[in-house]
C-alpha atoms as a PDB file:
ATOM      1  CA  UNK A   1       0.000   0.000   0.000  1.00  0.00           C
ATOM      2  CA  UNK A   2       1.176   3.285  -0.339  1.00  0.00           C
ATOM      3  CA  UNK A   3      -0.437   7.085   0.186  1.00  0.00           C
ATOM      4  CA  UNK A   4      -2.801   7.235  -3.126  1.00  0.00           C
ATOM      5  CA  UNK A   5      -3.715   3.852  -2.324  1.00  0.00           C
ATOM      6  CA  UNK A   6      -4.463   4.282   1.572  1.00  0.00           C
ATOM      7  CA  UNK A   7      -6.501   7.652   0.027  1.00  0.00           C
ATOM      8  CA  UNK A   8      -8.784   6.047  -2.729  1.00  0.00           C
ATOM      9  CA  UNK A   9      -9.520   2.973   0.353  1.00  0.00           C
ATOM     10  CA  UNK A  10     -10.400   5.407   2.545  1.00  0.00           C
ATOM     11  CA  UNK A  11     -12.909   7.772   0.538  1.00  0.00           C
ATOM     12  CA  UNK A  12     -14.276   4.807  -0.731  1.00  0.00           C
ATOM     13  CA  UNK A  13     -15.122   3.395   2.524  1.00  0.00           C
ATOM     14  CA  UNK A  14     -16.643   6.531   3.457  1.00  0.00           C
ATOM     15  CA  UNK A  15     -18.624   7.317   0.771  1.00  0.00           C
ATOM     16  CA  UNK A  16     -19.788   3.228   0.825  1.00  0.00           C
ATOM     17  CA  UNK A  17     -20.405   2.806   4.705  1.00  0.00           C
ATOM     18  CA  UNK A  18     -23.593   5.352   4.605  1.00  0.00           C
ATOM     19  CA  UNK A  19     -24.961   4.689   1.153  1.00  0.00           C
ATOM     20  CA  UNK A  20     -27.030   1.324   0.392  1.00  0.00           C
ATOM     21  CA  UNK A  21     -24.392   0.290  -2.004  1.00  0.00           C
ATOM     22  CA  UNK A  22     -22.292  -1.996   0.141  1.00  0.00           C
ATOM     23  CA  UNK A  23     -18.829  -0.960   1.467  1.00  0.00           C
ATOM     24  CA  UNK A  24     -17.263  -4.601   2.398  1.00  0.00           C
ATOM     25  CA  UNK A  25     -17.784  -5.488  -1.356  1.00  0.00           C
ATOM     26  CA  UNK A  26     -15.739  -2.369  -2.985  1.00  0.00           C
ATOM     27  CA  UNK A  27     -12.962  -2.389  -0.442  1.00  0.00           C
ATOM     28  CA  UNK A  28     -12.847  -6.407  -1.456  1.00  0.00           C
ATOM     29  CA  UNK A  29     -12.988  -5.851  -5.188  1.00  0.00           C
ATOM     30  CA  UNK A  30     -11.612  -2.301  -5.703  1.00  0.00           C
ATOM     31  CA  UNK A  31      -7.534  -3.684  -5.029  1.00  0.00           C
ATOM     32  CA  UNK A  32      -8.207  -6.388  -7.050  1.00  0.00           C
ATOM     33  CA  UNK A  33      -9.299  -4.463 -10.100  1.00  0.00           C
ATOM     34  CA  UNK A  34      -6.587  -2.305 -10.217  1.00  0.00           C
ATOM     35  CA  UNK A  35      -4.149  -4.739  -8.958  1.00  0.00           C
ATOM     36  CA  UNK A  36      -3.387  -3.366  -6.014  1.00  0.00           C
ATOM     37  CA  UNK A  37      -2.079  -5.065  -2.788  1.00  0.00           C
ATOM     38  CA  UNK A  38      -5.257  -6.288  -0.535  1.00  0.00           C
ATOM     39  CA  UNK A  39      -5.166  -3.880   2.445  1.00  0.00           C
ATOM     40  CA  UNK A  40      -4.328  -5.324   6.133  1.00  0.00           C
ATOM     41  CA  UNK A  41      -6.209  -5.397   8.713  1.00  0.00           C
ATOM     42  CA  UNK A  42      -4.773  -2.498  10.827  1.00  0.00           C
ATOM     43  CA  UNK A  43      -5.933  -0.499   7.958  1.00  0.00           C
ATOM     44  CA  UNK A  44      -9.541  -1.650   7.744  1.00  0.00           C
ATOM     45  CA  UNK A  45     -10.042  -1.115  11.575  1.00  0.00           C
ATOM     46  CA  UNK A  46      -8.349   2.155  10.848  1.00  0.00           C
ATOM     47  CA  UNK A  47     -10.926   3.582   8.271  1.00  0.00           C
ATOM     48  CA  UNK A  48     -13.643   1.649  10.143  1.00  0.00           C
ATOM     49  CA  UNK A  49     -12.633   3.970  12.881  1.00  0.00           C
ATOM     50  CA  UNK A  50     -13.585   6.728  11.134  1.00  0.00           C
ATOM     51  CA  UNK A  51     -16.745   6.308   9.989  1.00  0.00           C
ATOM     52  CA  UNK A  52     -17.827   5.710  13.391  1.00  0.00           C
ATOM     53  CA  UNK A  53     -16.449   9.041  14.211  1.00  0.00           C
ATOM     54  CA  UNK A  54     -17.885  10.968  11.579  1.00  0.00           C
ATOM     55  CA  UNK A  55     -21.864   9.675  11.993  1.00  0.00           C
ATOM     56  CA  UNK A  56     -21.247  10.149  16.108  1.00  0.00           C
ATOM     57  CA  UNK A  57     -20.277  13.701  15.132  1.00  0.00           C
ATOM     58  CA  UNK A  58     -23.389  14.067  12.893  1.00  0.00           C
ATOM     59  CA  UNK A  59     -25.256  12.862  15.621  1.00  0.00           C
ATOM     60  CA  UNK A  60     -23.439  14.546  18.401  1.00  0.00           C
ATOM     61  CA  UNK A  61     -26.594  16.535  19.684  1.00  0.00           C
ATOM     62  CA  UNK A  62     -29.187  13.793  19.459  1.00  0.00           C
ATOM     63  CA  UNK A  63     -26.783  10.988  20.901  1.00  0.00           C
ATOM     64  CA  UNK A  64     -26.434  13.332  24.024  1.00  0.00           C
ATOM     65  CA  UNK A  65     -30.134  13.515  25.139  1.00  0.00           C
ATOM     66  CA  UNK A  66     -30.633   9.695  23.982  1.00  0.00           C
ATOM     67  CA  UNK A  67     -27.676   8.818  26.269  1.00  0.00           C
ATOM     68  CA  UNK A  68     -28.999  11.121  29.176  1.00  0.00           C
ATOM     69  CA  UNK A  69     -32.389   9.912  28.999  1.00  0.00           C
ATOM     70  CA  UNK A  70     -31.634   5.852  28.175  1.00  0.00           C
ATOM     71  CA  UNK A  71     -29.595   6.495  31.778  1.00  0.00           C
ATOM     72  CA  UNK A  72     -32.595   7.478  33.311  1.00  0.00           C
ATOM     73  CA  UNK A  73     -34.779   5.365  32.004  1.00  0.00           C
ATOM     74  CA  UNK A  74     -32.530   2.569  33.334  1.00  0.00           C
ATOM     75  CA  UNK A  75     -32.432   4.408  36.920  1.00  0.00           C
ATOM     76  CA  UNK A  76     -36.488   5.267  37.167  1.00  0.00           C
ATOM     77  CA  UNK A  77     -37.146   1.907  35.346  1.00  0.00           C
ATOM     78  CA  UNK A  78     -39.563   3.361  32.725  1.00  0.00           C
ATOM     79  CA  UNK A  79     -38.985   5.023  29.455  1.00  0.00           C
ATOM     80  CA  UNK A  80     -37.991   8.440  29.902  1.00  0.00           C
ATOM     81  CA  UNK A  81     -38.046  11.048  26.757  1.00  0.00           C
ATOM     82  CA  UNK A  82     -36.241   9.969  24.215  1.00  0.00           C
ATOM     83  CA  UNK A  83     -34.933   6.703  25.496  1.00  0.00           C
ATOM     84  CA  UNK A  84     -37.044   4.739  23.346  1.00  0.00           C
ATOM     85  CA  UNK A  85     -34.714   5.062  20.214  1.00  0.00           C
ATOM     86  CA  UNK A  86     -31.695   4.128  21.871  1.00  0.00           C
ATOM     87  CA  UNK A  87     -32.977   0.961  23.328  1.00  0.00           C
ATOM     88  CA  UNK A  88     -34.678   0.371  19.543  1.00  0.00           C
ATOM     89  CA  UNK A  89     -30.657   0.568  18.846  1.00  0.00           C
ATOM     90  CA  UNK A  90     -29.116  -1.601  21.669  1.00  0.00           C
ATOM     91  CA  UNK A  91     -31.959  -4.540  20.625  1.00  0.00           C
ATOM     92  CA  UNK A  92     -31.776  -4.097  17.049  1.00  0.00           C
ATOM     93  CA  UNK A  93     -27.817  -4.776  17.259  1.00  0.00           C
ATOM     94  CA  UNK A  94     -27.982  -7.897  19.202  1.00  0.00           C
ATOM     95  CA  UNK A  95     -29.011 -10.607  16.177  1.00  0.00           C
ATOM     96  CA  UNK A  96     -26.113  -9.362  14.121  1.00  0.00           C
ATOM     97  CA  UNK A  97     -23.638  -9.291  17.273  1.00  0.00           C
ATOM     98  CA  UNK A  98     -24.544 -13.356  17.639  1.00  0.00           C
ATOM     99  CA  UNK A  99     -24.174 -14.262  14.026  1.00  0.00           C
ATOM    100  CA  UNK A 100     -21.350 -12.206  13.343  1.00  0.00           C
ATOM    101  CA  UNK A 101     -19.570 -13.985  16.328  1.00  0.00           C
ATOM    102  CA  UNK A 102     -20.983 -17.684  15.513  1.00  0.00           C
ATOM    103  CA  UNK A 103     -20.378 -17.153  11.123  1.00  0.00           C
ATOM    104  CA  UNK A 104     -17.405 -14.810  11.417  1.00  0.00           C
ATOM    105  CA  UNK A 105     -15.166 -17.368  10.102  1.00  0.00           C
ATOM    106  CA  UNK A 106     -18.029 -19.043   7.993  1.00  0.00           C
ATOM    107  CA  UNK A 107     -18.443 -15.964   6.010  1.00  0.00           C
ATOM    108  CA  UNK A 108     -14.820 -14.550   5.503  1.00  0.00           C
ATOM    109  CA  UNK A 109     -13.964 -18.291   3.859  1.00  0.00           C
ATOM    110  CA  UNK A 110     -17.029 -19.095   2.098  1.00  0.00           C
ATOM    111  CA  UNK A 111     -18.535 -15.972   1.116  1.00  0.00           C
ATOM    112  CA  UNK A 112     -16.065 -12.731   0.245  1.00  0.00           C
ATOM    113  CA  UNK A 113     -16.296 -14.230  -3.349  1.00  0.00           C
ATOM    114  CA  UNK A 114     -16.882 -11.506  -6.359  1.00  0.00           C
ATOM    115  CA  UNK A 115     -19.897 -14.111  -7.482  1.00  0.00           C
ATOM    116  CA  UNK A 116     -21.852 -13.496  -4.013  1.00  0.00           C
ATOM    117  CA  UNK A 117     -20.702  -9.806  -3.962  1.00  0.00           C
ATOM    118  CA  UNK A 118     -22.392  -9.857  -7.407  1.00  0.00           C
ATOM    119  CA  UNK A 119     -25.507 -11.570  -6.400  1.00  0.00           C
ATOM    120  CA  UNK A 120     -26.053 -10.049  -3.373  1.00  0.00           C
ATOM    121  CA  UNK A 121     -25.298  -6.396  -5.092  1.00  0.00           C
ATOM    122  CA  UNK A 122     -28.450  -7.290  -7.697  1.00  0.00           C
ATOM    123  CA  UNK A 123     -30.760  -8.952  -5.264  1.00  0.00           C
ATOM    124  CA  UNK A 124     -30.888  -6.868  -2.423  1.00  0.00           C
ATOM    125  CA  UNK A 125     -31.044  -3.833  -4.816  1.00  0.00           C
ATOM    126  CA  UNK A 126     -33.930  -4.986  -6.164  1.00  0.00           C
ATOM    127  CA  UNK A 127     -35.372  -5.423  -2.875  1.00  0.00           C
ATOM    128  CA  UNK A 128     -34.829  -2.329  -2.034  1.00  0.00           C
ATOM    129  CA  UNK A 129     -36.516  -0.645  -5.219  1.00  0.00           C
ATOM    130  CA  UNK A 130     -39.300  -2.704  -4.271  1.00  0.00           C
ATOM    131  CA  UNK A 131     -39.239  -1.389  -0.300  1.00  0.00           C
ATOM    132  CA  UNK A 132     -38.965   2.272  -2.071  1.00  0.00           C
ATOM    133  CA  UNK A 133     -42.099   2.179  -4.293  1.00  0.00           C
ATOM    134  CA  UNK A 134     -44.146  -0.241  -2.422  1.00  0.00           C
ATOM    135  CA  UNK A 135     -43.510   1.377   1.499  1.00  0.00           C
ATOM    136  CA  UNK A 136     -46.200   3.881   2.844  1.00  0.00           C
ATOM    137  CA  UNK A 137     -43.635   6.137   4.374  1.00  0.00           C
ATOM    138  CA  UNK A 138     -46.267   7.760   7.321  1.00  0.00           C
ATOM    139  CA  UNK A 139     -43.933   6.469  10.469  1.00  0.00           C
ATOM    140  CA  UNK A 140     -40.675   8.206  11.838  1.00  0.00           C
ATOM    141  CA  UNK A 141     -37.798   6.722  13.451  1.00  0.00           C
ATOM    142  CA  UNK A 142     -39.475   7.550  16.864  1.00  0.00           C
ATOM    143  CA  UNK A 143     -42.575   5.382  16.508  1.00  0.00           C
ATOM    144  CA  UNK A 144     -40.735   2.153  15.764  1.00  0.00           C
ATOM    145  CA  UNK A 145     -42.256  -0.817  17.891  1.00  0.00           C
ATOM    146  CA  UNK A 146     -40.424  -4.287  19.361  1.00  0.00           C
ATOM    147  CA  UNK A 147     -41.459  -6.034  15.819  1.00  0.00           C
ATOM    148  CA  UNK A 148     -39.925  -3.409  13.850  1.00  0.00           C
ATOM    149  CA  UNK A 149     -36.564  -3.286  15.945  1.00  0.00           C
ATOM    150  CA  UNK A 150     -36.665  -7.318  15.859  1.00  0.00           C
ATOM    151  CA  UNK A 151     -37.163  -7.114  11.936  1.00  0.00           C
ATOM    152  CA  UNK A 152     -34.426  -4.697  11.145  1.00  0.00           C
ATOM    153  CA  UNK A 153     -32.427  -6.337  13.425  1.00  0.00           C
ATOM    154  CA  UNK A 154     -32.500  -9.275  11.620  1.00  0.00           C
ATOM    155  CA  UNK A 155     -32.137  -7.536   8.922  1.00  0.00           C
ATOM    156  CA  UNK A 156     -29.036  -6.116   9.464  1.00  0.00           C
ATOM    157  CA  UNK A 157     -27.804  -9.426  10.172  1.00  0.00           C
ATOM    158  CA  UNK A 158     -27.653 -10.238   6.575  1.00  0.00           C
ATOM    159  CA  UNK A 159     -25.140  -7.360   5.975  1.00  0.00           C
ATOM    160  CA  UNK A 160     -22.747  -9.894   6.964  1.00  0.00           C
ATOM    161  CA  UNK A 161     -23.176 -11.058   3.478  1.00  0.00           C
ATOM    162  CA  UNK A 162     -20.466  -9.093   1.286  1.00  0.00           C
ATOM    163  CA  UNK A 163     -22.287  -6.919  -1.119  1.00  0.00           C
ATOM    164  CA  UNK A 164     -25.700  -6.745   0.849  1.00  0.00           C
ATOM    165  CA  UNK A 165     -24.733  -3.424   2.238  1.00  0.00           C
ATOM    166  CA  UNK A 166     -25.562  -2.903   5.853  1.00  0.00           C
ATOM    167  CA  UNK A 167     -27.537   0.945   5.612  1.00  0.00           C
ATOM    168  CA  UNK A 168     -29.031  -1.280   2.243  1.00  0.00           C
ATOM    169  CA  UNK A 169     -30.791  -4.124   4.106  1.00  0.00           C
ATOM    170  CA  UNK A 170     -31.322  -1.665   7.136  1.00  0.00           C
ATOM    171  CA  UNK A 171     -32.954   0.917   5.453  1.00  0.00           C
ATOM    172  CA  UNK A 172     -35.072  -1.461   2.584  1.00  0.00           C
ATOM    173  CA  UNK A 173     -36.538  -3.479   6.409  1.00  0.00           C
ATOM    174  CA  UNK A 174     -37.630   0.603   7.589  1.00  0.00           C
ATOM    175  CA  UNK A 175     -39.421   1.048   3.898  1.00  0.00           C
ATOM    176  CA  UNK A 176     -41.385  -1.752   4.416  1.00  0.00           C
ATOM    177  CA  UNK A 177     -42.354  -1.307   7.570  1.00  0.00           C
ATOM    178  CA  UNK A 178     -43.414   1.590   6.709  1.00  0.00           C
ATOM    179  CA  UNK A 179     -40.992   4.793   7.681  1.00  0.00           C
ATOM    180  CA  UNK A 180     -39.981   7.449   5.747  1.00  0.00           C
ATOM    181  CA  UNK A 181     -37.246   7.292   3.801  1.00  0.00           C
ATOM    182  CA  UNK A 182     -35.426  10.023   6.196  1.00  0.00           C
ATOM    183  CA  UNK A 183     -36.462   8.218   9.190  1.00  0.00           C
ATOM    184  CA  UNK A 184     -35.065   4.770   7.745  1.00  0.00           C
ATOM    185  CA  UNK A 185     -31.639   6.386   6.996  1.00  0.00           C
ATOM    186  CA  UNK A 186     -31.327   7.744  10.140  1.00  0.00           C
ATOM    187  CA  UNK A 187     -32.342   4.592  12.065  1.00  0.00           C
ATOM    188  CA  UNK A 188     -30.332   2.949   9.928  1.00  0.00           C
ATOM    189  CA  UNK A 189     -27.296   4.863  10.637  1.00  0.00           C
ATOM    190  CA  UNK A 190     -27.969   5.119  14.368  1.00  0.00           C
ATOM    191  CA  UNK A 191     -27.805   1.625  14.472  1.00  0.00           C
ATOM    192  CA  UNK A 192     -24.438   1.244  12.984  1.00  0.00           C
ATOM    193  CA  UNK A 193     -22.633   3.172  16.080  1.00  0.00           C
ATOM    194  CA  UNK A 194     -22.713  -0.060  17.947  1.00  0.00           C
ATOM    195  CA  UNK A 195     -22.217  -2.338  14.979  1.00  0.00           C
ATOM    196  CA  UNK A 196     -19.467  -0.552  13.720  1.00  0.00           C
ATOM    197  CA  UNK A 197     -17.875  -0.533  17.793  1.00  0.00           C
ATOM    198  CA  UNK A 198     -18.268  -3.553  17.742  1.00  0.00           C
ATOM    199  CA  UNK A 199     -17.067  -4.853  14.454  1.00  0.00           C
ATOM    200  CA  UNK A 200     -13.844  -2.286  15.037  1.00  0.00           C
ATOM    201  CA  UNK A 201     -13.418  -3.929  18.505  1.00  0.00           C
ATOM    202  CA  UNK A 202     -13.599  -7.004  16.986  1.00  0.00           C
ATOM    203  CA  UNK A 203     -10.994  -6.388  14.367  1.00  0.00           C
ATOM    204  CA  UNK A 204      -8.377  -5.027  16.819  1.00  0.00           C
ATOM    205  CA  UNK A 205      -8.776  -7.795  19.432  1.00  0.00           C
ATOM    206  CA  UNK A 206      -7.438 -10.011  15.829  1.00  0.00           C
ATOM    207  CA  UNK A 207      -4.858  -7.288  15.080  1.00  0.00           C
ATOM    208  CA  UNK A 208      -3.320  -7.769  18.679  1.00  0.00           C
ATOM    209  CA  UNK A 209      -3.007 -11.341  18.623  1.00  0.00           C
ATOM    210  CA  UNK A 210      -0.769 -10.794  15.106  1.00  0.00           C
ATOM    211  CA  UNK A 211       2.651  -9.848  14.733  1.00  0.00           C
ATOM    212  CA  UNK A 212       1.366  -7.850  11.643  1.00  0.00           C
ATOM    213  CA  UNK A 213       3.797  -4.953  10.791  1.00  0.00           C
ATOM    214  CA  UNK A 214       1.622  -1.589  11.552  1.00  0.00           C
ATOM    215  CA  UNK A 215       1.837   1.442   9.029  1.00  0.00           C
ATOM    216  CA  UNK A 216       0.785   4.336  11.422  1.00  0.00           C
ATOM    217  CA  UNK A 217       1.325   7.249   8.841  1.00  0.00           C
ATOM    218  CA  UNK A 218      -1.051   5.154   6.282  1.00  0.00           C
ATOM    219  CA  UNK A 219      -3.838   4.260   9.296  1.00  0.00           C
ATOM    220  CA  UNK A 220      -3.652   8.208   9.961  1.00  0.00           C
ATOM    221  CA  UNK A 221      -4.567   9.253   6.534  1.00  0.00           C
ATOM    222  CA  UNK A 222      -7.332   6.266   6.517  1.00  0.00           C
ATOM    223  CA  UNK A 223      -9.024   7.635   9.505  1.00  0.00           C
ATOM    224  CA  UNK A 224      -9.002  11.095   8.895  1.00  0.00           C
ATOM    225  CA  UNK A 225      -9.834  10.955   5.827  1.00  0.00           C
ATOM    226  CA  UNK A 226     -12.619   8.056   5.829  1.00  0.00           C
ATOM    227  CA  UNK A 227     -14.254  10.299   8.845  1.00  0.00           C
ATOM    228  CA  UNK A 228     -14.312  13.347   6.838  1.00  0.00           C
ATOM    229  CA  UNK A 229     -15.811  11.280   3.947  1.00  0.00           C
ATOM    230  CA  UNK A 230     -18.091   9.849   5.804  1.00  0.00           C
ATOM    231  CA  UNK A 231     -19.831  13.100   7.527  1.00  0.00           C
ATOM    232  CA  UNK A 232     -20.308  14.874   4.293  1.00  0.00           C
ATOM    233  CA  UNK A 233     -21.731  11.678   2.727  1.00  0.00           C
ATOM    234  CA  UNK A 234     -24.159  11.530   5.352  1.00  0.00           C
ATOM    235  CA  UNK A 235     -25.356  15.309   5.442  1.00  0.00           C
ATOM    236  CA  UNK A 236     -25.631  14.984   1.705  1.00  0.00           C
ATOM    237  CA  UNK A 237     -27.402  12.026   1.496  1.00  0.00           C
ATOM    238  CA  UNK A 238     -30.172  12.939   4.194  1.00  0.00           C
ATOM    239  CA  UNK A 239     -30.881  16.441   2.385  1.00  0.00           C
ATOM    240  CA  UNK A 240     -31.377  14.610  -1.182  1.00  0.00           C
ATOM    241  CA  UNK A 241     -33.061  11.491  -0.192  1.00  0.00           C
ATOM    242  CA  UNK A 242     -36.730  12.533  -0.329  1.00  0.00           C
ATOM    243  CA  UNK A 243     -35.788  14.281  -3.777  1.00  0.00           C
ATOM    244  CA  UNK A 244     -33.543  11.646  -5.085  1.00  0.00           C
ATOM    245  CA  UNK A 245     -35.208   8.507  -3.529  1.00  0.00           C
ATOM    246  CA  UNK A 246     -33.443   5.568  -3.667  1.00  0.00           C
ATOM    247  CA  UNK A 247     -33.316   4.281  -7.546  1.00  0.00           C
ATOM    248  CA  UNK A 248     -30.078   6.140  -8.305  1.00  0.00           C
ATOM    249  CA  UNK A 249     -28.725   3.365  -6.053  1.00  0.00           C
ATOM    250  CA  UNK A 250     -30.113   0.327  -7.093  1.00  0.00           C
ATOM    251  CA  UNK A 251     -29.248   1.621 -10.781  1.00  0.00           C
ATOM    252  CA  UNK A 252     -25.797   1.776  -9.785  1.00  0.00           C
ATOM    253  CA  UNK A 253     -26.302  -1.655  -7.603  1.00  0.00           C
ATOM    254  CA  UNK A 254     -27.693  -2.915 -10.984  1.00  0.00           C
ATOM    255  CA  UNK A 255     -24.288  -2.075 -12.913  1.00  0.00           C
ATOM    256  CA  UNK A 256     -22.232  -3.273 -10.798  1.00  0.00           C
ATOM    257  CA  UNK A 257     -23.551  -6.740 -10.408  1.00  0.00           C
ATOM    258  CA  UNK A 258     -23.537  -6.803 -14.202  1.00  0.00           C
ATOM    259  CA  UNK A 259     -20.020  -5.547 -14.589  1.00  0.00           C
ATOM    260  CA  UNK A 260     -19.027  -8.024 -12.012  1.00  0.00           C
ATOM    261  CA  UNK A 261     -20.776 -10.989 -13.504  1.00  0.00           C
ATOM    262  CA  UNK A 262     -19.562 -10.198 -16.838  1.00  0.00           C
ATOM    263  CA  UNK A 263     -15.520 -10.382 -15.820  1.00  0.00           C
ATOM    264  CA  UNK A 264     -16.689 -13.179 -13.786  1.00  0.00           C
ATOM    265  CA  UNK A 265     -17.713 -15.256 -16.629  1.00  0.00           C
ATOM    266  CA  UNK A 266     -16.607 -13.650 -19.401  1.00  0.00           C
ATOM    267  CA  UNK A 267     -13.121 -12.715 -18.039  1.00  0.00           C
ATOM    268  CA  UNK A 268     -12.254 -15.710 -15.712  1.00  0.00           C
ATOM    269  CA  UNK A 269      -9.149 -15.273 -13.611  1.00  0.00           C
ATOM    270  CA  UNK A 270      -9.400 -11.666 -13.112  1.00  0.00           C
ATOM    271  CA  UNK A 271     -10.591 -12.156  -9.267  1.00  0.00           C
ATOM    272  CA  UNK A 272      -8.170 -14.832  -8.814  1.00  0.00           C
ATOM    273  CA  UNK A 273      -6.330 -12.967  -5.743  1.00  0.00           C
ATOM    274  CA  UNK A 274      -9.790 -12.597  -3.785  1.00  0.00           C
END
């Protein structure tokens, strides 16, 4: 890896982590298309890092009256103001906490293949084209219920799969239950503080038990500048979403499972290093 390299990584993961377009699967296949060197795992934790920092920075203001009250609420034993939402967040993080523990190794041998990135990229973009049109959009973030938080909880679970994209699956389960499309982003990307956490503590707890050299100058420019990525990405993408909606995305989902199928098939060999 060197500088440009650790940049591109970085603003792709990002612009990838927010947006239903699946950030595991272009950090997976974006080295191997150029021919780059895969990136360790210092650096992933690194850049993982920093998207957590950028949507707690978004968040800043709400995540300090959700923590104050969820305290309470815990102390008085009763929901208190906004403590609803983060509960909704704690619960809705558990399923993929246990599968991502019990598959971890299950997944990273069997499944970070460009064919399921490919698949998944298609399928769950159709899905969420269908969530788009078909979802009555009346219901905020605020009014979710225990069978909504189960649901997307599951949901989120099947980010595990490379190229599902965890705001995709996240935010196509809010659709059809019937939120807003604002209301599903930003449940969607209040529930990744703890997955990302976790996932990042995760990661590091691996990186410590390696001998793995560690690049601190690269790791510095990944964080930095996969947090500052990240925040724009996600004030951008809440202002357009009710304008834009979300077909832009599953067009581009659409191309890139077709470009990825067609070197699959047509070009075999070229993902031989994944």
């Amino acid at each position: 890896m060197d500088t440009l390299h650790a940049i591109f990584l970085a603003l792709l993961q990002g612009l990838t982590e927010f947006l239903p377009i699946s950030s595991s699967g272009h950090l997976v296949l974006l080295p191997t298309m150029f021919g780059w060197q895969m990136q360790s795992l210092s650096f992933d934790v690194a850049v993982h890092v920093g998207t957590l920092i950028a949507v707690v920075a978004y968040f800043r203001h709400e995540l300090i009256v959700m923590s104050k009250d969820w305290y309470q609420s815990i102390l008085q034993r009763k929901m208190v103001g906004e403590s609803c939402l983060p509960w909704a967040v704690l619960w809705g993080t558990v399923p993929v906490a246990i599968i991502g523990l019990l598959f971890d190794d299950f997944i990273e041998i069997n499944l970070r293949s460009p064919l399921v990135i490919a698949i998944a990229t298609i399928l769950f973009g159709a899905i969420l084209w269908w969530a788009d049109i078909s979802g009555k959009r009346k219901r905020t973030e605020h009014e979710v219920a225990l069978k909504d938080i189960l649901i997307i909880g599951i949901a989120q679970a099947l980010a595990l799969i490379p190229g599902a994209s965890r705001s995709g699956v996240t935010i196509t389960a809010g659709l059809m239950l019937g939120l807003t499309r604002k209301a599903a982003a930003r449940f969607s990307f209040l529930l990744s503080i703890p997955v990302i956490a976790l996932a990042g503590g995760y990661q590091t707890f691996k990186l410590i038990r390696t001998d793995a050299e560690i690049h601190w100058d690269y790791l510095a420019i990944g964080l930095v500048v996969s947090a500052v990525t990240a925040y724009l990405c996600i004030h951008v993408f809440l202002k357009l979403l009710d304008r834009v909606g979300m077909l832009p995305f599953v067009i581009y989902r659409f191309i890139l499972g077709a470009v990825l199928l067609y070197y699959i098939y047509l070009r075999p060999g070229f993902f031989v290093n994944v």
